[in-house]
Protein backbone atom coordinates (compact mmCIF):
# COMPACT_ATOMS: atom_id res chain seq x y z
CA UNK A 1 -82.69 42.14 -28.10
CA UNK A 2 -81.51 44.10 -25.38
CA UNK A 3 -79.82 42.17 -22.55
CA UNK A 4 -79.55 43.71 -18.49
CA UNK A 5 -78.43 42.30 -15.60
CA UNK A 6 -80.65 42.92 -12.93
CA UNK A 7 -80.17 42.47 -9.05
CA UNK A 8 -82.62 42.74 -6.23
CA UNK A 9 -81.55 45.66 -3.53
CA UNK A 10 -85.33 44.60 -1.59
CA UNK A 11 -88.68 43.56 -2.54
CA UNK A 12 -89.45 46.78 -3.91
CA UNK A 13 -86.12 48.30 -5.70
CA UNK A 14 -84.14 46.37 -8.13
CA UNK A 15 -80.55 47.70 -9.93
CA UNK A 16 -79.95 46.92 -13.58
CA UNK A 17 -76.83 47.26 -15.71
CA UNK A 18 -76.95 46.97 -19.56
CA UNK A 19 -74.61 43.75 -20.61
CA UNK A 20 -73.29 43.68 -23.95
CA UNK A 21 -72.28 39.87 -23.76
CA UNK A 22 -71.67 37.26 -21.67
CA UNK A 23 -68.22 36.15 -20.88
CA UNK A 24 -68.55 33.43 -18.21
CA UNK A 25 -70.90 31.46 -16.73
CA UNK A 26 -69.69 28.34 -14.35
CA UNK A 27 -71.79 26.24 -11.42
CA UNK A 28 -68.64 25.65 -9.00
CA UNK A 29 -69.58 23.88 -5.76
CA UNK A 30 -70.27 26.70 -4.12
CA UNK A 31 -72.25 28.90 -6.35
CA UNK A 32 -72.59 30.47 -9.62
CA UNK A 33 -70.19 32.31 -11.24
CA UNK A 34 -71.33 34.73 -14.04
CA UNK A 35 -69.15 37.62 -15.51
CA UNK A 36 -70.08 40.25 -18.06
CA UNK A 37 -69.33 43.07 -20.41
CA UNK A 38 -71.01 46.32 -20.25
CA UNK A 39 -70.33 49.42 -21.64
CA UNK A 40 -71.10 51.66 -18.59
CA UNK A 41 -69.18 49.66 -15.84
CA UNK A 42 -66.60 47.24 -18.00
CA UNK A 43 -66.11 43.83 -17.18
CA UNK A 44 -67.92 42.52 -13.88
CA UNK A 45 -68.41 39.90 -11.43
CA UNK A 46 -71.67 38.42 -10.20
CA UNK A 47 -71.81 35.63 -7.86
CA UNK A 48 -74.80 33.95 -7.02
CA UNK A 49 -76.88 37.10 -8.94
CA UNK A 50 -75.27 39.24 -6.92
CA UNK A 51 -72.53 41.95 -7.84
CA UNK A 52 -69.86 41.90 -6.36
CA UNK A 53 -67.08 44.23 -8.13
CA UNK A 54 -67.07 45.83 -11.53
CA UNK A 55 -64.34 47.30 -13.84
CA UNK A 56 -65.44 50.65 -13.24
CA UNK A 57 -65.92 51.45 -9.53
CA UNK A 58 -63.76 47.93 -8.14
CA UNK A 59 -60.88 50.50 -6.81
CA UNK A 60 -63.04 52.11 -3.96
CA UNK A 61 -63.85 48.96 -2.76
CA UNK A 62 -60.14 47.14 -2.72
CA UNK A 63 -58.27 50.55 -2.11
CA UNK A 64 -60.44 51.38 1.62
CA UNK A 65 -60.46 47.87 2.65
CA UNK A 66 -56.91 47.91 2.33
CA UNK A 67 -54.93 51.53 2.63
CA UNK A 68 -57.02 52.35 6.03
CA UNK A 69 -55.23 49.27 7.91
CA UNK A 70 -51.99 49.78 6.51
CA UNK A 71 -52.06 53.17 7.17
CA UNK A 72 -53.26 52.59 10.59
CA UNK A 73 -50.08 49.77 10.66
CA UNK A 74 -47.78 48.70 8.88
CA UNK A 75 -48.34 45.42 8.51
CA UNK A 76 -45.51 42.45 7.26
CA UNK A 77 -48.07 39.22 7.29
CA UNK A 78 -51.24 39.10 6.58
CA UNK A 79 -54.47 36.49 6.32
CA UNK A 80 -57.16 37.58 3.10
CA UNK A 81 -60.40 35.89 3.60
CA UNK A 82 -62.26 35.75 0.79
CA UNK A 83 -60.87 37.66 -2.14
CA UNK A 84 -60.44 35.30 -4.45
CA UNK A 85 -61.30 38.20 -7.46
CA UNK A 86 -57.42 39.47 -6.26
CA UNK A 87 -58.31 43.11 -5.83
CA UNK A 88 -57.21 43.24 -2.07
CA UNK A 89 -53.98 41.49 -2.81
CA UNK A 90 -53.24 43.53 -5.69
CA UNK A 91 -53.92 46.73 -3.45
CA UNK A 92 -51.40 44.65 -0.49
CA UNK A 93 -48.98 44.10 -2.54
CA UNK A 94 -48.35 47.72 -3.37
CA UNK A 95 -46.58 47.59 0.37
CA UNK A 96 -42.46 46.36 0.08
CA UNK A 97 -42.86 45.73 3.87
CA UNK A 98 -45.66 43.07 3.26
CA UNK A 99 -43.89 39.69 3.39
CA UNK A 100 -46.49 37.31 3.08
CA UNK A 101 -50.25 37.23 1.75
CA UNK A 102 -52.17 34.17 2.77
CA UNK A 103 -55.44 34.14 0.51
CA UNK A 104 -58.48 31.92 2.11
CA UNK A 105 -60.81 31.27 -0.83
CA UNK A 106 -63.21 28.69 -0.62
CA UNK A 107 -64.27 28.38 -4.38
CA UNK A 108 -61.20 27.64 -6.30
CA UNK A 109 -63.48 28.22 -9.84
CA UNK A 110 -63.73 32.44 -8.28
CA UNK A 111 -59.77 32.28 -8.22
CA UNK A 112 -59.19 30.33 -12.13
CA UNK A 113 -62.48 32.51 -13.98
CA UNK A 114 -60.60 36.37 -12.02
CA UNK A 115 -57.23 34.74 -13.16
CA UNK A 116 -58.48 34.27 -17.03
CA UNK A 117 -61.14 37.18 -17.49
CA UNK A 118 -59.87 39.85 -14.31
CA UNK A 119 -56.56 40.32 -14.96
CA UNK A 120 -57.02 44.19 -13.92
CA UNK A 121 -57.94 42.31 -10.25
CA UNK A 122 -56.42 39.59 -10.25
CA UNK A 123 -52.55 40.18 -11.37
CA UNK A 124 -51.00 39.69 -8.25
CA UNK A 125 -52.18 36.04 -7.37
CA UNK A 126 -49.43 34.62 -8.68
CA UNK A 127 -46.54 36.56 -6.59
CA UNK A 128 -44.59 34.32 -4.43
CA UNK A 129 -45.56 36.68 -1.65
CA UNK A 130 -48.97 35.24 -2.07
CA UNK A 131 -49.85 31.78 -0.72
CA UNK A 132 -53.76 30.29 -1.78
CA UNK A 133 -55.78 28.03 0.40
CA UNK A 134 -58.54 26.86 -0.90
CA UNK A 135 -60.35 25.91 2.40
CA UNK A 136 -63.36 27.48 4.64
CA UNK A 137 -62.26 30.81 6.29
CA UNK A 138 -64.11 29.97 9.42
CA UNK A 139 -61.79 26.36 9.73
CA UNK A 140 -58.57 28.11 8.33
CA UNK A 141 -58.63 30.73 10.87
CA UNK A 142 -58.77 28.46 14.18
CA UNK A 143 -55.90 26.84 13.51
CA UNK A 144 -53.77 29.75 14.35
CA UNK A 145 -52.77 32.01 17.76
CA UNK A 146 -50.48 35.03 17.50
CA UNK A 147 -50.14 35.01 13.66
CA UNK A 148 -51.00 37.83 11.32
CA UNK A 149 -50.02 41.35 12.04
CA UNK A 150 -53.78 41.95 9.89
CA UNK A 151 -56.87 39.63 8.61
CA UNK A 152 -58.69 40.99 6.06
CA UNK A 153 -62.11 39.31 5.67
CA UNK A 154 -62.85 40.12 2.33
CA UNK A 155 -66.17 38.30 2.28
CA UNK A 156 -69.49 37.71 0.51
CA UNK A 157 -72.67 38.99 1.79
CA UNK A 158 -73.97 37.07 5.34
CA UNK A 159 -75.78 33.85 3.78
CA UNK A 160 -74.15 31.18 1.24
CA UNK A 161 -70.41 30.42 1.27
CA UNK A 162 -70.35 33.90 3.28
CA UNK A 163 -71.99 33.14 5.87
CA UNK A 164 -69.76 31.67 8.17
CA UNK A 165 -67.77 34.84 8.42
CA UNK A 166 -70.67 37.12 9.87
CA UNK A 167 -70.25 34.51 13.35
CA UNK A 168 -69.29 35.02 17.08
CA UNK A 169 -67.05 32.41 16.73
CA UNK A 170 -65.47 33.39 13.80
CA UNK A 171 -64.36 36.85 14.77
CA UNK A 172 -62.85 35.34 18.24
CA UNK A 173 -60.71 32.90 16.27
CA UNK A 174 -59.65 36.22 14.00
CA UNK A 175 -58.66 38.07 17.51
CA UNK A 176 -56.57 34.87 18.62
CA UNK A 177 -55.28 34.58 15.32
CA UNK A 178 -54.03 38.61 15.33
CA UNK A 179 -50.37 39.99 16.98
CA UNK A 180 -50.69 42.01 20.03
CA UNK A 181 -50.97 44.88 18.12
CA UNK A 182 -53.01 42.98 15.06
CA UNK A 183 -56.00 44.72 13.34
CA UNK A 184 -58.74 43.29 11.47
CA UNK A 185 -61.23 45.10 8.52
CA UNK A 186 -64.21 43.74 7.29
CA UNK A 187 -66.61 44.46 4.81
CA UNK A 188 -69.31 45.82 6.95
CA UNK A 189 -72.42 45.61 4.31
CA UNK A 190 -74.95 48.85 4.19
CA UNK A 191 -76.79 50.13 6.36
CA UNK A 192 -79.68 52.24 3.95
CA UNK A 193 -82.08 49.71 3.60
CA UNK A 194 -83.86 47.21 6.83
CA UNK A 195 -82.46 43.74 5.74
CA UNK A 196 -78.66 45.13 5.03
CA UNK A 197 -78.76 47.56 8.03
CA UNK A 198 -79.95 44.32 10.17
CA UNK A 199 -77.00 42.26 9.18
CA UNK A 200 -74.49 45.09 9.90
CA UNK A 201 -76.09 45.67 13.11
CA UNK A 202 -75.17 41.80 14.03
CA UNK A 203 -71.78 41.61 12.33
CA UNK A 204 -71.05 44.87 14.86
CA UNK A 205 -72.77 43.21 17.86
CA UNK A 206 -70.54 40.21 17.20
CA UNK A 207 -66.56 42.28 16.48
CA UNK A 208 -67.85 44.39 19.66
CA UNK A 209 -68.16 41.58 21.94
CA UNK A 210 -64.27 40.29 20.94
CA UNK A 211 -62.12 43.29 20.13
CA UNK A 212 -61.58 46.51 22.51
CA UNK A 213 -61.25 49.14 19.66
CA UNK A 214 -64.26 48.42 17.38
CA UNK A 215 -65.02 51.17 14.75
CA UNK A 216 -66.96 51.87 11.56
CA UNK A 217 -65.92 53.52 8.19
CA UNK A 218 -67.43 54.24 5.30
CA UNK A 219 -67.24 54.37 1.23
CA UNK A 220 -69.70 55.07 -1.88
CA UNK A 221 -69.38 52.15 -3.60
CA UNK A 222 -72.07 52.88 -6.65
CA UNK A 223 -73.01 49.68 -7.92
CA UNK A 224 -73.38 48.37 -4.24
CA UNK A 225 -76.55 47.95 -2.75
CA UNK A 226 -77.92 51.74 -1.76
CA UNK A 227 -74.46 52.92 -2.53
CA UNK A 228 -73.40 53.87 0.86
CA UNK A 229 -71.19 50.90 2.25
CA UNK A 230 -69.47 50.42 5.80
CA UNK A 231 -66.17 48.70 6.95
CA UNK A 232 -65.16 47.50 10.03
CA UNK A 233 -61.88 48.41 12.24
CA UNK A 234 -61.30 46.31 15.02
CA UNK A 235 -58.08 45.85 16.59
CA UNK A 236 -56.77 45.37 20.33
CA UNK A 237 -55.68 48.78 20.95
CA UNK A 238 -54.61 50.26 18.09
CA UNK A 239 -56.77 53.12 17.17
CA UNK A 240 -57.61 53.81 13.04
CA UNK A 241 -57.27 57.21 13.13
CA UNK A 242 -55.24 58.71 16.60
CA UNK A 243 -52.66 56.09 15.72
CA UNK A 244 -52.48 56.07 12.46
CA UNK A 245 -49.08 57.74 10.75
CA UNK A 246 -50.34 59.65 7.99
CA UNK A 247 -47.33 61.67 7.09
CA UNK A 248 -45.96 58.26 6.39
CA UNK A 249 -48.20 56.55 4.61
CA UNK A 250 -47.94 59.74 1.80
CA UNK A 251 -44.19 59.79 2.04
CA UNK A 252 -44.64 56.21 0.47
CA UNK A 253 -46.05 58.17 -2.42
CA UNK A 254 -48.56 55.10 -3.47
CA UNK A 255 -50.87 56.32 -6.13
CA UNK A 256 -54.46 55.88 -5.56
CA UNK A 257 -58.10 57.20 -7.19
CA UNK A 258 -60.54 57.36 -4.24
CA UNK A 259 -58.34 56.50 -0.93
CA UNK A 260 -56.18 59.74 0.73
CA UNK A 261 -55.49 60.28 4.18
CA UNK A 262 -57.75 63.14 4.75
CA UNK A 263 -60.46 60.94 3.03
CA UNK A 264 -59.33 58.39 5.62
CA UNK A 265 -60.01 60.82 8.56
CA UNK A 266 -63.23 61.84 7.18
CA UNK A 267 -64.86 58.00 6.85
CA UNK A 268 -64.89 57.53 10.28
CA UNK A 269 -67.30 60.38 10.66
CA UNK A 270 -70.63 58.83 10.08
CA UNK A 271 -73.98 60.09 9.45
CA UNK A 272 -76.40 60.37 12.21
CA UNK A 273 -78.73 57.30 11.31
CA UNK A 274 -75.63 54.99 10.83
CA UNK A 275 -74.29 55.87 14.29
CA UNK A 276 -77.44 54.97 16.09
CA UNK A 277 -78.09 51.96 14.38
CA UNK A 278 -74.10 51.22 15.78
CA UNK A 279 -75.54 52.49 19.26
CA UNK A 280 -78.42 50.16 19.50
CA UNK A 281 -75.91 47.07 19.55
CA UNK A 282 -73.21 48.47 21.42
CA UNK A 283 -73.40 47.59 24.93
């Protein structure tokens, strides 16, 4: 008998994936925790039914939410909320100038199942550059004023143990939180289909309304909802692209598969229907 995962995109499209077993299945506190084997993708993660990285395609994901910051700074300490799968710290720690990762993971059962069955993620965790808290971002993050150089919020979707991330509040205590010249880049969910489009449209409302330079990137992720997926720049003054130094960031001669700084140029040009969604919720 022939086994699929299968995850709702909307009411009317669904995404499958052919498993070939089942490797993990936990209930942590927080939600469930389900990895599998298939043959098209490799190993991947599901939380709560939903995908979030696979074997396969993982590297787009990790390599823009990271190289497009670092590129844009150079950046010694930094917060990661969220993350607990290790791909954005792995990708971090690829930079000697990085001295310390905090990781904010509020499910310590995401950090122990990516530590035992991700090891292609998760092999960094255990650096001593890297420092775990297993706490709620949205609590961690107020606790601090003229910290991190950048804050990655390397969340879930905008509902769950997510949700508090997406919030007003949230992204002001992120902007107290940053240097004078601090940057932070979040995953900025899709904006193909209503319901995704919707929650990108308030996660932008919300950045807008705390940081002076507030842009939008974007990255084919294929196993993401529509494929097309956004990030979020927002800094207080430093620009992603006019200030970024991309003659060296290449002399650093980091190897990646889908990140380059002409690709980095480009993703800040967005289609049409993306930048008027952005325009309907910029003031």
């Amino acid at each position: 008998m022939e086994l699929w995962f299968t995850e709702e995109h909307t009411k009317n499209v669904r995404y499958s994936v052919k498993v070939e077993k089942a490797v993990y299945s936990e209930m942590s506190e927080f939600q469930r925790i389900d990895i599998f084997d298939s043959k098209e993708f490799g190993r991947f993660l599901t939380l709560d039914g939903y995908m979030m990285l696979t074997e396969k395609d993982e590297f787009i994901y990790h390599e823009m939410i990271t190289h497009v910051p670092m590129c844009a700074k150079t950046a010694k300490t930094v917060l990661v909320i969220g993350g607990g799968d290790g791909g954005t710290v792995r990708e971090l720690l690829r930079y000697e100038d990085v001295e310390r990762i905090d990781l904010v993971e509020i499910d310590p059962l995401v950090v122990e199942a990516s530590k035992k069955y991700l090891p292609f993620t998760a092999s960094g965790l255990d650096d001593d550059k890297v420092h775990i808290y297993y706490e709620d971002g949205l609590k961690f993050v107020r606790r601090f004023f003229d910290e991190y150089d950048l804050i990655i919020v390397d969340s879930t979707d905008p509902f769950g143990p997510g949700e508090g991330l997406f919030t007003k509040e949230f992204y002001g205590n992120c902007f107290k939180a940053l240097k004078a010249d601090g940057i932070m880049v979040n995953q900025h969910e899709s904006p193909f289909y209503e319901n995704d489009a919707q929650a990108m449209q308030r996660a932008h409302a919300r950045i807008a309304a705390s940081f002076p330079v507030c842009r939008v990137y974007q990255a084919h992720i294929p196993t993401y909802p529509s494929g097309h997926w956004l990030f979020g720049f927002a800094s207080k003054g430093i620009h992603p692209v006019k200030d970024a130094d991309f003659e060296a960031w290449n002399r650093r001669g980091i190897k990646t598969r889908y990140y380059n700084t002409n690709l980095h140029k480009a993703a800040f040009s967005l289609p049409t229907y993306v930048w008027d969604l952005l325009a309907e919720v910029e003031d």
